[in-house]
N, C-alpha and C. Protein backbone atom coordinates (compact mmCIF):
# COMPACT_ATOMS: atom_id res chain seq x y z
N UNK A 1 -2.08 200.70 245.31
CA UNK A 1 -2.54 202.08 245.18
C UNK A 1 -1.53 202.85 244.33
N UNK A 2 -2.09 203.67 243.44
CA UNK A 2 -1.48 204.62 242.17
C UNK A 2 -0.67 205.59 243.08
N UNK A 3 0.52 206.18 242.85
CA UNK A 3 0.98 207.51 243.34
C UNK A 3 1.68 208.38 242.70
N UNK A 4 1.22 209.45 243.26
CA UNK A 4 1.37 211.05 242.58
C UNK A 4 2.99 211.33 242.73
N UNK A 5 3.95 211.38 241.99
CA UNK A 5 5.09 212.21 241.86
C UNK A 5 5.08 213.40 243.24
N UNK A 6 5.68 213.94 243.85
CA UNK A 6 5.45 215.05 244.68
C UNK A 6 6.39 216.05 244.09
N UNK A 7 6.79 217.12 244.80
CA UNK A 7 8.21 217.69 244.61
C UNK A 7 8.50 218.56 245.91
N UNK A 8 9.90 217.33 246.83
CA UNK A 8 9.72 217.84 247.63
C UNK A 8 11.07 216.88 248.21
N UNK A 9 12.13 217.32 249.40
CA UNK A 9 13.08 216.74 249.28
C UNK A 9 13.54 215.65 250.52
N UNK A 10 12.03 215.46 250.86
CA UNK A 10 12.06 213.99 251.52
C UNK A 10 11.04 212.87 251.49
N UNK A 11 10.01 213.45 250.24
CA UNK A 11 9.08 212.57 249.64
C UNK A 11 9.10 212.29 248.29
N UNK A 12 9.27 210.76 247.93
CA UNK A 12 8.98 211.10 246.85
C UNK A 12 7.53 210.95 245.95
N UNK A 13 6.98 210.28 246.72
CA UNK A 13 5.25 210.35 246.01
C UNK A 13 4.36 210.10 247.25
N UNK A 14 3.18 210.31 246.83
CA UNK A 14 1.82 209.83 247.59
C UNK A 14 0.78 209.65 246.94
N UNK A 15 0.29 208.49 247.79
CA UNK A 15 -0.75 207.81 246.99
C UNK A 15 -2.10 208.28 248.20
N UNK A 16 -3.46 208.39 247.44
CA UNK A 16 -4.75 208.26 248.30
C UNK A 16 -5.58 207.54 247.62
N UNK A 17 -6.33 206.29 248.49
CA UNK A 17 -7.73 205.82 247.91
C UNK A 17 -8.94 206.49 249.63
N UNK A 18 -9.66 207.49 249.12
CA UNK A 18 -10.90 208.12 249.30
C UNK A 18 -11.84 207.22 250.29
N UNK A 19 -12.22 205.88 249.45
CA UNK A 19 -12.79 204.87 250.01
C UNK A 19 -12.70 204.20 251.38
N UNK A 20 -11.36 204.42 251.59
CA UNK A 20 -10.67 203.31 252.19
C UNK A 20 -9.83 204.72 253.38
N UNK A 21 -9.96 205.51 253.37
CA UNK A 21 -9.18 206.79 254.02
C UNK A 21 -7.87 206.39 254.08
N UNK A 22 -6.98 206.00 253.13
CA UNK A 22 -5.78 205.52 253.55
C UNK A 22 -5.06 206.66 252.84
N UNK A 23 -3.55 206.78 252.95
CA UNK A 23 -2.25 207.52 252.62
C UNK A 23 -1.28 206.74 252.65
N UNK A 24 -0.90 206.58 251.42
CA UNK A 24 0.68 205.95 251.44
C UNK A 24 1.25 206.98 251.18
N UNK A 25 2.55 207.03 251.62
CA UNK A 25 3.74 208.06 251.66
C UNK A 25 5.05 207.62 251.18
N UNK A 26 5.62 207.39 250.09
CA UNK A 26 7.02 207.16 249.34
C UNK A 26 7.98 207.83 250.10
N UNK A 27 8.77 207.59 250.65
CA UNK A 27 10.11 208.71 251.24
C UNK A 27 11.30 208.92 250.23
N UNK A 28 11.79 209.46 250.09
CA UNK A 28 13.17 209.42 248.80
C UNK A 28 14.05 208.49 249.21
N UNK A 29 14.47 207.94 250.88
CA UNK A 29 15.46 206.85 250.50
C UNK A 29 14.81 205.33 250.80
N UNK A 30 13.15 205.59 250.51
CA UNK A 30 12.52 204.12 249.79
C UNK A 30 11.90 203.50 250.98
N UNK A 31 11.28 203.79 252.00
CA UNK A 31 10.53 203.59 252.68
C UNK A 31 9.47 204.11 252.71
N UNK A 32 8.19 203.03 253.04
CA UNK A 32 6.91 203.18 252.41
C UNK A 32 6.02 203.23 253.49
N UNK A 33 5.05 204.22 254.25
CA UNK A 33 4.40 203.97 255.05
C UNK A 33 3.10 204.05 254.94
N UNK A 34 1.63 203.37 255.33
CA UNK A 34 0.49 203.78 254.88
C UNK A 34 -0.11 204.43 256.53
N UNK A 35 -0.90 204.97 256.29
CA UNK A 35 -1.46 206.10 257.27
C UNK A 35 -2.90 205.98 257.19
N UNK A 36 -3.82 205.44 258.31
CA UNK A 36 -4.95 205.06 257.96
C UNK A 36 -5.93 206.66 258.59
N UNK A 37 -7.30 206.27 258.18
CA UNK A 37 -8.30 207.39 258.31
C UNK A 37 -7.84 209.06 258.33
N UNK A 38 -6.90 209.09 257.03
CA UNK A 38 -7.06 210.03 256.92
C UNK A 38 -8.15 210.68 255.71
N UNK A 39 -9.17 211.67 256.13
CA UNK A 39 -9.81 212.13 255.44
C UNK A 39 -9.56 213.01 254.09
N UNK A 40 -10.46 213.10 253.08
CA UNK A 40 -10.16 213.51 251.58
C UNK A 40 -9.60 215.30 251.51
N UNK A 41 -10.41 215.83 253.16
CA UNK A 41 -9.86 217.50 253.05
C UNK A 41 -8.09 217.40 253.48
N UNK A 42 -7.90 216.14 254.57
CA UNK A 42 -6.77 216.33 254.79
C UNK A 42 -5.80 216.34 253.55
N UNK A 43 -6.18 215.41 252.72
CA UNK A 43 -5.11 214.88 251.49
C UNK A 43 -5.07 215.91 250.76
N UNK A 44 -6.28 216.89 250.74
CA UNK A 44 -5.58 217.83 249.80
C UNK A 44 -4.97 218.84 250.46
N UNK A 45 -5.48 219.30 251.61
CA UNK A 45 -4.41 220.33 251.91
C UNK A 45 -3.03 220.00 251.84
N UNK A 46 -3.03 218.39 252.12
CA UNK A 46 -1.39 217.93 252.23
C UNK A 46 -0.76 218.37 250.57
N UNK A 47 -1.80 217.87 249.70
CA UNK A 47 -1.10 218.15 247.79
C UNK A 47 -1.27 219.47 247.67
N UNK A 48 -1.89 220.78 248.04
CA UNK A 48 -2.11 221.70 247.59
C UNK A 48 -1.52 223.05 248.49
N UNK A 49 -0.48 221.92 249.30
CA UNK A 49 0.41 223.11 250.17
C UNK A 49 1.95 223.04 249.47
N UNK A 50 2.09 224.60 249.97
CA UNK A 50 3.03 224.98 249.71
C UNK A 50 4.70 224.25 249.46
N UNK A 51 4.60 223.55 250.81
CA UNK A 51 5.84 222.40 251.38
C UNK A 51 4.71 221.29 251.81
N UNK A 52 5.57 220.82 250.93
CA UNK A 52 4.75 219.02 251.37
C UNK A 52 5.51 218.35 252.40
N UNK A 53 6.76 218.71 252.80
CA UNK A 53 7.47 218.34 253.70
C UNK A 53 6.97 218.81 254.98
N UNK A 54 6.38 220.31 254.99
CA UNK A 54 5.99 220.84 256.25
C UNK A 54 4.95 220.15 256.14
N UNK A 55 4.04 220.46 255.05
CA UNK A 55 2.47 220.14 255.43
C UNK A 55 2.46 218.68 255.88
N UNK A 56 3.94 217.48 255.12
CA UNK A 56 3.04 215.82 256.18
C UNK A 56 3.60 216.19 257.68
N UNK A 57 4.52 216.91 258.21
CA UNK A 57 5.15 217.45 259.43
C UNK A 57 4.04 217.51 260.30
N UNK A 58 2.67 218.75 259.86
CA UNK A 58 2.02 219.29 260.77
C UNK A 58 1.20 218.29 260.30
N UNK A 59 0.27 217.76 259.34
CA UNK A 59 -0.79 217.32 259.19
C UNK A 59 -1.24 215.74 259.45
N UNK A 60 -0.18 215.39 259.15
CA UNK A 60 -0.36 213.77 259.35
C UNK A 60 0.54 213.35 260.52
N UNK A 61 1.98 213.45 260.29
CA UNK A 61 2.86 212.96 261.70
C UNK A 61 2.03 213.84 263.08
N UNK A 62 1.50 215.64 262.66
CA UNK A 62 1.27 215.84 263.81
C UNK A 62 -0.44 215.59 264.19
N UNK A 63 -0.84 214.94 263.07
CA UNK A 63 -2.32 214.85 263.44
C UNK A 63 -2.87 213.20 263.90
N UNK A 64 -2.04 212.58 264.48
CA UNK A 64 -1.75 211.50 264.82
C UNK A 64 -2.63 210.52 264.69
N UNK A 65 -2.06 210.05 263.43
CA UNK A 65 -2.70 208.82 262.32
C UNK A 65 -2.38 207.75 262.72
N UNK A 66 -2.78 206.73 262.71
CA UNK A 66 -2.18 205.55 262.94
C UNK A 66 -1.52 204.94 261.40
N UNK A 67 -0.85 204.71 261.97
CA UNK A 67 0.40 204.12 260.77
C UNK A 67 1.29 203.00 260.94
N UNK A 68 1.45 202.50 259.64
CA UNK A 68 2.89 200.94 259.73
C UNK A 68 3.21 201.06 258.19
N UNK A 69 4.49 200.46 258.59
CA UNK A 69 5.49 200.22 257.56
C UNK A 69 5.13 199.59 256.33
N UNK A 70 4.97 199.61 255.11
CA UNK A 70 4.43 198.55 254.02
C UNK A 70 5.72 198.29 252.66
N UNK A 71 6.80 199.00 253.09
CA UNK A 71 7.93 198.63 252.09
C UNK A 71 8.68 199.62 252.25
C-alpha cells in the first residue's frame, strides 16, 4: 500500500486502501502498524485534521481498531 507523507512529529506517513478498510500508520522512529476496518469518513477526518497526532490519538487508538505490527 502507497503512503501519504504527513506532517506531524510522531508520524511519518499513512497509507489507506478503501476496499479493504485498512490503515497503515508509518511512525518516525520506523514502526509500521496496519489498523483494520477502518472506514473512508474516518481516514479523512484523520488527513484533514488539524493535528494528525491528536486526530490518530482520538480516532483510531481511541476508536478501538484492531491492529498488529507489519514492520
Amino acid at each position: 500500500m502507497d503512503r501519504e507523507s504527513v506532517t506531524s512529529t510522531s508520524i511519518r506517513a499513512i497509507g489507506y486502501d478503501p476496499k479493504s478498510e485498512k490503515l497503515e500508520v508509518e511512525f518516525i522512529k520506523g514502526a509500521v502498524y496496519m489498523y483494520s476496518d477502518v472506514s473512508e469518513a474516518v481516514y479523512n477526518s484523520l488527513m484533514t485534521s488539524e493535528s494528525i497526532g491528536v486526530a490518530f490519538a482520538t480516532l483510531i487508538k481511541g476508536g478501538g481498531f484492531p491492529y498488529e505490527k507489519v514492520g
